[in-house]
Structures are given as C-alpha cells and as structure tokens.
PDB file of N, CA and C in Angstrom:
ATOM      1  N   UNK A   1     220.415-138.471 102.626  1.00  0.00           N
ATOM      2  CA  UNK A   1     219.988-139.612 101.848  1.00  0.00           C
ATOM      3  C   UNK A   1     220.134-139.291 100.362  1.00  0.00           C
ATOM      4  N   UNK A   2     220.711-139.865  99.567  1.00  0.00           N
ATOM      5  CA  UNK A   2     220.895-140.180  97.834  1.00  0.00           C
ATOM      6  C   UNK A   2     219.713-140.193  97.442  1.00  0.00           C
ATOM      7  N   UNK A   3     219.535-139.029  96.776  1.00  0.00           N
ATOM      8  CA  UNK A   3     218.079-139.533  95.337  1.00  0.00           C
ATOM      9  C   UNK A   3     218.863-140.280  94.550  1.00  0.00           C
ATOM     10  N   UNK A   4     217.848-141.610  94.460  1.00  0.00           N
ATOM     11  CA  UNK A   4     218.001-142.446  93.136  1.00  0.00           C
ATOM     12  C   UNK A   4     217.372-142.346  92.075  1.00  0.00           C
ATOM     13  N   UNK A   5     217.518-141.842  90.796  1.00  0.00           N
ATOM     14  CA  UNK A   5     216.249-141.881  89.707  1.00  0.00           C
ATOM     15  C   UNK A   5     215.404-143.107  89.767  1.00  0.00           C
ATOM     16  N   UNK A   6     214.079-143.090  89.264  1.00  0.00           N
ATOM     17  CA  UNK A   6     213.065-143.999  89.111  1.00  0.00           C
ATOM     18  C   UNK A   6     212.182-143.675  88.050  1.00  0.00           C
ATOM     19  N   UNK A   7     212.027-145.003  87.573  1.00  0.00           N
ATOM     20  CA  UNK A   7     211.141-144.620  86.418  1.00  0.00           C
ATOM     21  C   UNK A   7     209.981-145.523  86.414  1.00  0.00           C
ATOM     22  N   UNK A   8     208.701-145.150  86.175  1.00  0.00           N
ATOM     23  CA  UNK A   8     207.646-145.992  85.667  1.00  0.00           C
ATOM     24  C   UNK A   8     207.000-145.865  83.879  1.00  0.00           C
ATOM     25  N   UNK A   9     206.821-147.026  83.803  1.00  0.00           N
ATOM     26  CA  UNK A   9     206.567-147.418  82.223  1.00  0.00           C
ATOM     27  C   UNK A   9     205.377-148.108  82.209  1.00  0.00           C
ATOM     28  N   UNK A  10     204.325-147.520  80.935  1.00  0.00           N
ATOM     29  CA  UNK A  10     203.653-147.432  80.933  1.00  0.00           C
ATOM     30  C   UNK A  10     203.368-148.011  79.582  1.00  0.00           C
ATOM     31  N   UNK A  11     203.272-149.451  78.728  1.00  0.00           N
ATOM     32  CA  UNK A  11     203.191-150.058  77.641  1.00  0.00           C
ATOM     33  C   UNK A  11     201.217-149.926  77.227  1.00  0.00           C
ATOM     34  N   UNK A  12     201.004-149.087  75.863  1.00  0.00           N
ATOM     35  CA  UNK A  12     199.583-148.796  75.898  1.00  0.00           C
ATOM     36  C   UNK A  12     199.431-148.914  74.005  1.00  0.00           C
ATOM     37  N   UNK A  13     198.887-149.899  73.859  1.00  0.00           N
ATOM     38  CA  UNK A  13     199.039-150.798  72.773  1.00  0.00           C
ATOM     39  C   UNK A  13     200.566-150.128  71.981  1.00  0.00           C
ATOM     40  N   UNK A  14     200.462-149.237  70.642  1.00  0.00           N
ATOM     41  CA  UNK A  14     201.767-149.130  69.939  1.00  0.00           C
ATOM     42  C   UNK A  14     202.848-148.148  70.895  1.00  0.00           C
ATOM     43  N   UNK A  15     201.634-147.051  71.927  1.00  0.00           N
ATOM     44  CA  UNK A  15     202.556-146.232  72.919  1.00  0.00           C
ATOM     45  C   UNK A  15     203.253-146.793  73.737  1.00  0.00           C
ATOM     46  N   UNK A  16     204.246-145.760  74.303  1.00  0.00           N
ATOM     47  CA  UNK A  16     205.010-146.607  75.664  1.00  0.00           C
ATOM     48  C   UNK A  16     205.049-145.258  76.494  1.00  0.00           C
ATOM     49  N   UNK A  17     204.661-144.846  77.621  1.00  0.00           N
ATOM     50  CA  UNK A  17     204.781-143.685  78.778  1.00  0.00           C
ATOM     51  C   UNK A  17     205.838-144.113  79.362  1.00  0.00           C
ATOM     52  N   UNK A  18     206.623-143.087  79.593  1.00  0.00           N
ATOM     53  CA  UNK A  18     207.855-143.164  80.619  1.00  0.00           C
ATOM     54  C   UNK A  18     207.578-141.973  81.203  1.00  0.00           C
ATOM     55  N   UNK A  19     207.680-142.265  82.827  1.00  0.00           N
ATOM     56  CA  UNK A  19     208.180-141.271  83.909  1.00  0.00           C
ATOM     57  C   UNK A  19     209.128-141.719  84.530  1.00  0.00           C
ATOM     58  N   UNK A  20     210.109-140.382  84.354  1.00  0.00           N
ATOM     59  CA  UNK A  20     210.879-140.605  84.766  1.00  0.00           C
ATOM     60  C   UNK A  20     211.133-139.570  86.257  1.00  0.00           C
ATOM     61  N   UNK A  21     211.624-139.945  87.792  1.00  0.00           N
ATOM     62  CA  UNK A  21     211.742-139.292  88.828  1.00  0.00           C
ATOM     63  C   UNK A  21     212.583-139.379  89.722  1.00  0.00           C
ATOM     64  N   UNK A  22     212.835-138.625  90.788  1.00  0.00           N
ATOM     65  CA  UNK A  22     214.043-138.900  91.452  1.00  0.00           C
ATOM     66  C   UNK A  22     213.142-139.479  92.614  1.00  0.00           C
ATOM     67  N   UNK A  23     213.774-139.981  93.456  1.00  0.00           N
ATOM     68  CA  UNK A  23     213.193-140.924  94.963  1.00  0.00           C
ATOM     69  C   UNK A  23     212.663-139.294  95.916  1.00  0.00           C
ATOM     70  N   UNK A  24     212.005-139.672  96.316  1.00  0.00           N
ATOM     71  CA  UNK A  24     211.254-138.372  97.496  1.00  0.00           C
ATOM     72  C   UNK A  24     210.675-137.532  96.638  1.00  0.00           C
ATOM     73  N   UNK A  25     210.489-137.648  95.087  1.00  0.00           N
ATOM     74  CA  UNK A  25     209.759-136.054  94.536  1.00  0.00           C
ATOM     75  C   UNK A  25     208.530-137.024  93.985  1.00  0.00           C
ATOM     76  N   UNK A  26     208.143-138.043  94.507  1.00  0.00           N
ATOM     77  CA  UNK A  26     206.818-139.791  94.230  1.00  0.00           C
ATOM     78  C   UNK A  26     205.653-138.226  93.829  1.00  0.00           C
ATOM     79  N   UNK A  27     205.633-136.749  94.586  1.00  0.00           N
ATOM     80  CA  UNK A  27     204.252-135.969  94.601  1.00  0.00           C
ATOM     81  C   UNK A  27     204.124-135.091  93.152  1.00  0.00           C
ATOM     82  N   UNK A  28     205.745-134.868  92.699  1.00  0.00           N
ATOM     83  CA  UNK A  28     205.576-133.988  91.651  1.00  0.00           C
ATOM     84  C   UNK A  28     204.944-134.868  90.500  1.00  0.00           C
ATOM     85  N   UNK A  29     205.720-136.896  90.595  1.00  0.00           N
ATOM     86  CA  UNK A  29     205.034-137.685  89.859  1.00  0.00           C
ATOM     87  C   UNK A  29     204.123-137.876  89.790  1.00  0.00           C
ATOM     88  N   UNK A  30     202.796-137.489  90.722  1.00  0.00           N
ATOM     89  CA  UNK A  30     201.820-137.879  90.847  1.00  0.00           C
ATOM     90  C   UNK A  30     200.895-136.469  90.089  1.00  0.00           C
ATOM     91  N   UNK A  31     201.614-135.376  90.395  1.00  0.00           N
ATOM     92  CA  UNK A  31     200.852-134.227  89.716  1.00  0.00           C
ATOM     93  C   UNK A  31     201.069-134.229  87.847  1.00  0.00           C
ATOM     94  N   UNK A  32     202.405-134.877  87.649  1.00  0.00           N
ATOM     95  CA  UNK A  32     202.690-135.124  86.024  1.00  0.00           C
ATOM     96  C   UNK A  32     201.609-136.514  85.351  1.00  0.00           C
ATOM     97  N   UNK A  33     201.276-136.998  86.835  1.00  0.00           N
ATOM     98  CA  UNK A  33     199.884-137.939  85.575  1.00  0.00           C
ATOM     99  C   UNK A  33     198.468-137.581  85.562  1.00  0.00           C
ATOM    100  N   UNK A  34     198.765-136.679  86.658  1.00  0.00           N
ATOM    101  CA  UNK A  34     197.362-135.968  86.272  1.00  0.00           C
ATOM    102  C   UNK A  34     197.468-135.077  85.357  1.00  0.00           C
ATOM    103  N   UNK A  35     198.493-134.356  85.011  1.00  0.00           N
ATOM    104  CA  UNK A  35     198.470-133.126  83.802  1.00  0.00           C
ATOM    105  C   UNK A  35     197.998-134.273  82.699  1.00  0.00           C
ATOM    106  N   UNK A  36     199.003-135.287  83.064  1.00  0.00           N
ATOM    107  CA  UNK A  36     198.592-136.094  81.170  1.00  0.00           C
ATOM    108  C   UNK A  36     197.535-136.934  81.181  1.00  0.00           C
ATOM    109  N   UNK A  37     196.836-136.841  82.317  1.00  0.00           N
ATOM    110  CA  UNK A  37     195.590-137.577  81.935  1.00  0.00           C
ATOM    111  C   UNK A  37     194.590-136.673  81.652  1.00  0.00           C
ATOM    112  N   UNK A  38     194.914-135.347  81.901  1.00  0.00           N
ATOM    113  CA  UNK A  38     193.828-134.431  81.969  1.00  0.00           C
ATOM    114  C   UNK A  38     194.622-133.769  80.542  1.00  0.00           C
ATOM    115  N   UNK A  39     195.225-134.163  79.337  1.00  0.00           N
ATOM    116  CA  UNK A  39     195.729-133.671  78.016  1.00  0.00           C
ATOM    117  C   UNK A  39     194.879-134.627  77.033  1.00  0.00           C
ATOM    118  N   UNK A  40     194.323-134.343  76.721  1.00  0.00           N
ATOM    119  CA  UNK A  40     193.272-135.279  75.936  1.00  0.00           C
ATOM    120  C   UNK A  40     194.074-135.168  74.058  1.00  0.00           C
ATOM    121  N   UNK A  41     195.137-134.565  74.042  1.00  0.00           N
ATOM    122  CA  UNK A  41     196.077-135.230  72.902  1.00  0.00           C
ATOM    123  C   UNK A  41     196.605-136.295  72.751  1.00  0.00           C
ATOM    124  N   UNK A  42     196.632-136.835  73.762  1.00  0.00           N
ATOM    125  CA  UNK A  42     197.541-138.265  74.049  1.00  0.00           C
ATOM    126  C   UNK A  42     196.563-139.206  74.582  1.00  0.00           C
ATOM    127  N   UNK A  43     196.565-140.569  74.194  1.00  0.00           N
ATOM    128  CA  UNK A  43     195.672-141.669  75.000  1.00  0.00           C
ATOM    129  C   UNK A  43     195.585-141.984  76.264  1.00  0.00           C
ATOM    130  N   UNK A  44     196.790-141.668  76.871  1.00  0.00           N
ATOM    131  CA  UNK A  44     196.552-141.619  78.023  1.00  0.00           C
ATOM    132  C   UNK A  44     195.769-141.165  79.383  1.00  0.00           C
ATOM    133  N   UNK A  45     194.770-141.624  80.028  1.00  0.00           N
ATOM    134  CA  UNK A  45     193.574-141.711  80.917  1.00  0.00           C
ATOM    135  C   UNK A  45     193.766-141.564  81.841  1.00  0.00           C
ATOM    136  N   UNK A  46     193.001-141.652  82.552  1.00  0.00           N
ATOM    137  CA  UNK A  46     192.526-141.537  84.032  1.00  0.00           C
ATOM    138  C   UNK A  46     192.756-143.139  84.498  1.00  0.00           C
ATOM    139  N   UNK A  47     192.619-143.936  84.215  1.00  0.00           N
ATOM    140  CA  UNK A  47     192.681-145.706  84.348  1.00  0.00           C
ATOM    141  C   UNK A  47     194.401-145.745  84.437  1.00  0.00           C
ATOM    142  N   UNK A  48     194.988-145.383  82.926  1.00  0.00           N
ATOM    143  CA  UNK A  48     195.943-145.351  83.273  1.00  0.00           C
ATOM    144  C   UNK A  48     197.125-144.898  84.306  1.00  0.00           C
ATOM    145  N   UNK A  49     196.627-143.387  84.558  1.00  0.00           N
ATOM    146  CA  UNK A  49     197.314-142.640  85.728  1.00  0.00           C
ATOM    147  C   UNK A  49     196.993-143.577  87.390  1.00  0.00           C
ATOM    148  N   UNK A  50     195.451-144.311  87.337  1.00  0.00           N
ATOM    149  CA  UNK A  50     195.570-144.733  88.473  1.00  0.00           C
ATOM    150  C   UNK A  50     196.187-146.218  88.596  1.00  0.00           C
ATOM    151  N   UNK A  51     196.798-146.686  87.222  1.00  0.00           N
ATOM    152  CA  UNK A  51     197.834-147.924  87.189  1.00  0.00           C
ATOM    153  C   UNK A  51     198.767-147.859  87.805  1.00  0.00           C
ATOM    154  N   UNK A  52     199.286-146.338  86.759  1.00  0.00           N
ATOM    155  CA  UNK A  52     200.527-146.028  87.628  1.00  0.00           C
ATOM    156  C   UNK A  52     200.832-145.667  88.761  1.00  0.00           C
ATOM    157  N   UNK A  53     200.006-144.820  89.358  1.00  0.00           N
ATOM    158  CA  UNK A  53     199.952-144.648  90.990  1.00  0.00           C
ATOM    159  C   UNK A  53     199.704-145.739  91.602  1.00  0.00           C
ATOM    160  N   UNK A  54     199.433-146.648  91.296  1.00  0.00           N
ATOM    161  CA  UNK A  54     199.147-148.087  92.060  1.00  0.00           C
ATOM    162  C   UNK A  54     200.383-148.893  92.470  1.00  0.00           C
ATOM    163  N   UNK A  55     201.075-148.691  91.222  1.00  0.00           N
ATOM    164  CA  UNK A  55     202.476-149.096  91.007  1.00  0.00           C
ATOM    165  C   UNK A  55     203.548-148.485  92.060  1.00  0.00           C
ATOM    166  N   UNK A  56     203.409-147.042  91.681  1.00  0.00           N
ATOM    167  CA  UNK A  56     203.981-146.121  92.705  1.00  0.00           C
ATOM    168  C   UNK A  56     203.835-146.506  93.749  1.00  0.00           C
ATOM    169  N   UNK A  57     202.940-146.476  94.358  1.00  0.00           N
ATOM    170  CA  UNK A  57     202.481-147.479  96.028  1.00  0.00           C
ATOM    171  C   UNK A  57     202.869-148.603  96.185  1.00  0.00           C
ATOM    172  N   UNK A  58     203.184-149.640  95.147  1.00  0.00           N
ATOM    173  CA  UNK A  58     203.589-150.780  95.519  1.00  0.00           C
ATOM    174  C   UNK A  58     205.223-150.693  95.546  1.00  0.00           C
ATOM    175  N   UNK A  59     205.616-149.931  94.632  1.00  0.00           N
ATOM    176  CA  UNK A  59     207.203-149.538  95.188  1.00  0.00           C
ATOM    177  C   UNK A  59     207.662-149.098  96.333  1.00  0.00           C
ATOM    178  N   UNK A  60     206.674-148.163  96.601  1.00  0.00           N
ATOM    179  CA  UNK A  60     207.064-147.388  97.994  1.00  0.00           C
ATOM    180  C   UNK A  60     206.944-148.405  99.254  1.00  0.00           C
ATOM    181  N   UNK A  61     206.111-148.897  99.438  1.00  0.00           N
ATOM    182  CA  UNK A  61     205.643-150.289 100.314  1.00  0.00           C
ATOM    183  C   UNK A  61     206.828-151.035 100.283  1.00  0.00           C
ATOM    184  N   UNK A  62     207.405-151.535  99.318  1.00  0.00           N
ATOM    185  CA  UNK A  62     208.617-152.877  99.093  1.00  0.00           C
ATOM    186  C   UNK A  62     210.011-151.854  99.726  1.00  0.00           C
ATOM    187  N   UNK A  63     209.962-150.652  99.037  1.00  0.00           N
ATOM    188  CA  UNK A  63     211.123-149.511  99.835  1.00  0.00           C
ATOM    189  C   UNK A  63     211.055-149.597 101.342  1.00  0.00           C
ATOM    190  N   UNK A  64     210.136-149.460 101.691  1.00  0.00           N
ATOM    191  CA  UNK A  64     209.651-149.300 103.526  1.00  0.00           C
ATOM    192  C   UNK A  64     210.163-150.714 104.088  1.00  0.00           C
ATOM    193  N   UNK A  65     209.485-151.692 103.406  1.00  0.00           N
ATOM    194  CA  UNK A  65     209.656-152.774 103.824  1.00  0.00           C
ATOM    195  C   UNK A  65     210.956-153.204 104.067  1.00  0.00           C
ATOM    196  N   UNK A  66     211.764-152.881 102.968  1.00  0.00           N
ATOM    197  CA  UNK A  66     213.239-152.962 102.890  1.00  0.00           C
ATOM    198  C   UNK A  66     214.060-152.272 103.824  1.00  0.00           C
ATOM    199  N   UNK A  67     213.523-151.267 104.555  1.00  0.00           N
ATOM    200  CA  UNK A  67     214.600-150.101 104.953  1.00  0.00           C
ATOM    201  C   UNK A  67     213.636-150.853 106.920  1.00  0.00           C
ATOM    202  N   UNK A  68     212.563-151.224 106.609  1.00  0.00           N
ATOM    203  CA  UNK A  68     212.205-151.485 108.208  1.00  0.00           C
ATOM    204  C   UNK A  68     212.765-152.912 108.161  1.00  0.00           C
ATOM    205  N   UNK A  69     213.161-153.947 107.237  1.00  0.00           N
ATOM    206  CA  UNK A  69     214.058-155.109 107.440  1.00  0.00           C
ATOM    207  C   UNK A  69     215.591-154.732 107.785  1.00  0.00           C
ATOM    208  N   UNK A  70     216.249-154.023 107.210  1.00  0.00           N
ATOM    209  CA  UNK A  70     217.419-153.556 107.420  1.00  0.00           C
ATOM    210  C   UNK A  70     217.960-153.288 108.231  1.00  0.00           C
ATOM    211  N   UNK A  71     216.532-152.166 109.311  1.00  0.00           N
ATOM    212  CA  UNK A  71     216.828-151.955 110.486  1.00  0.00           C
ATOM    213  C   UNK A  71     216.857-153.005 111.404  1.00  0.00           C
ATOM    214  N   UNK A  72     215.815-153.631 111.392  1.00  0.00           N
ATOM    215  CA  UNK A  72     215.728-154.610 112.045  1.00  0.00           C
ATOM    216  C   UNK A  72     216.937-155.836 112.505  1.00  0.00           C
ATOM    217  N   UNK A  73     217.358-156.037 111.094  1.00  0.00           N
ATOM    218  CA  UNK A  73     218.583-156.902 110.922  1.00  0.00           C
ATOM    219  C   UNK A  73     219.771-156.022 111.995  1.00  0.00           C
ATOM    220  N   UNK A  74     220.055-154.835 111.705  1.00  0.00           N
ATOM    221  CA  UNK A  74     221.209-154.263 112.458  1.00  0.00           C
ATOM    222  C   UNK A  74     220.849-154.168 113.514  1.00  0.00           C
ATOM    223  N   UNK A  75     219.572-154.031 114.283  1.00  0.00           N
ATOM    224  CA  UNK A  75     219.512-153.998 115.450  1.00  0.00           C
ATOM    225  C   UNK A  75     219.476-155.248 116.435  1.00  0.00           C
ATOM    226  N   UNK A  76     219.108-156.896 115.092  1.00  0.00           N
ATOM    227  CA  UNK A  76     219.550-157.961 116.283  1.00  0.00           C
ATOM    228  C   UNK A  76     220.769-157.847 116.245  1.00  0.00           C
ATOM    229  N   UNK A  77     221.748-157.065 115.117  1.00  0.00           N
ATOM    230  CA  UNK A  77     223.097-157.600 115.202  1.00  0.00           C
ATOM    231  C   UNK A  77     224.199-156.702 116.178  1.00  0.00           C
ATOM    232  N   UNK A  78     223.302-155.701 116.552  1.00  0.00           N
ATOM    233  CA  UNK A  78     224.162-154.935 117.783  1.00  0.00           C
ATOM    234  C   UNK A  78     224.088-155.774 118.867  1.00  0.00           C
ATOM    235  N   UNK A  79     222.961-156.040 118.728  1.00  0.00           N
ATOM    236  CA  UNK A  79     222.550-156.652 120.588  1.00  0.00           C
ATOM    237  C   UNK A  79     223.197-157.994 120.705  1.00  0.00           C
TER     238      UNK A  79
END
C-alpha cells in the first residue's frame, strides 16, 4: 500500500500549526501533539491537540468508509 502525505492545519488566531504525515504513521502524529501541547513556548494546548485528534478520527473513519465502499462495489461487480 502507498503512503500518501497528510496534513492537518491548525488556524489559532495570528498562528497557523501544520502537521504534516505520511498515511499509517496517524501514532507518531498523535505523539507530535502531545510534545507541543506539553511545550508551553508556543500557544498551542491541550484543547487544541484534542481538535486535532478529533479531526484525525474523522479522516480515518471517511478512509475506512471509502475503502469498505470500494470493496463492496467490486464485490457486487464480480458476482
């Protein structure tokens, strides 16, 4: 399977967060918003990190969804 890069963005009044990740490494992303929520140099929170993981989940969900329609489709179209 192809890693695709992915990115989540993060608009926080004049800031903007970008993560950027490849498809299947969703865990290393999840450990990079906890480092920066737990860096108290930057505004970025705990609220925020659980935006973005929210987000993350709702991608992954629409991915699944997509790949269990797909199947689905090819399998009425064998039969």
């Amino acid at each position: 399977m192809k890693k695709t890069k992915q990115q989540l963005v993060l608009n926080k009044g004049t800031e903007k967060f970008i993560f950027r990740y490849e498809s299947g490494c969703e865990d290393k992303l999840l450990d990079a918003l906890i480092e920066q929520a737990k860096d108290r140099r930057t505004d970025f929170d705990w609220f925020d990190a659980a935006v973005l993981s929210f987000k993350l989940t709702q991608s992954l969900i629409g991915q699944a969804d997509e790949l269990l329609s797909r199947n689905t489709d090819a399998q009425i179209h064998a039969n």
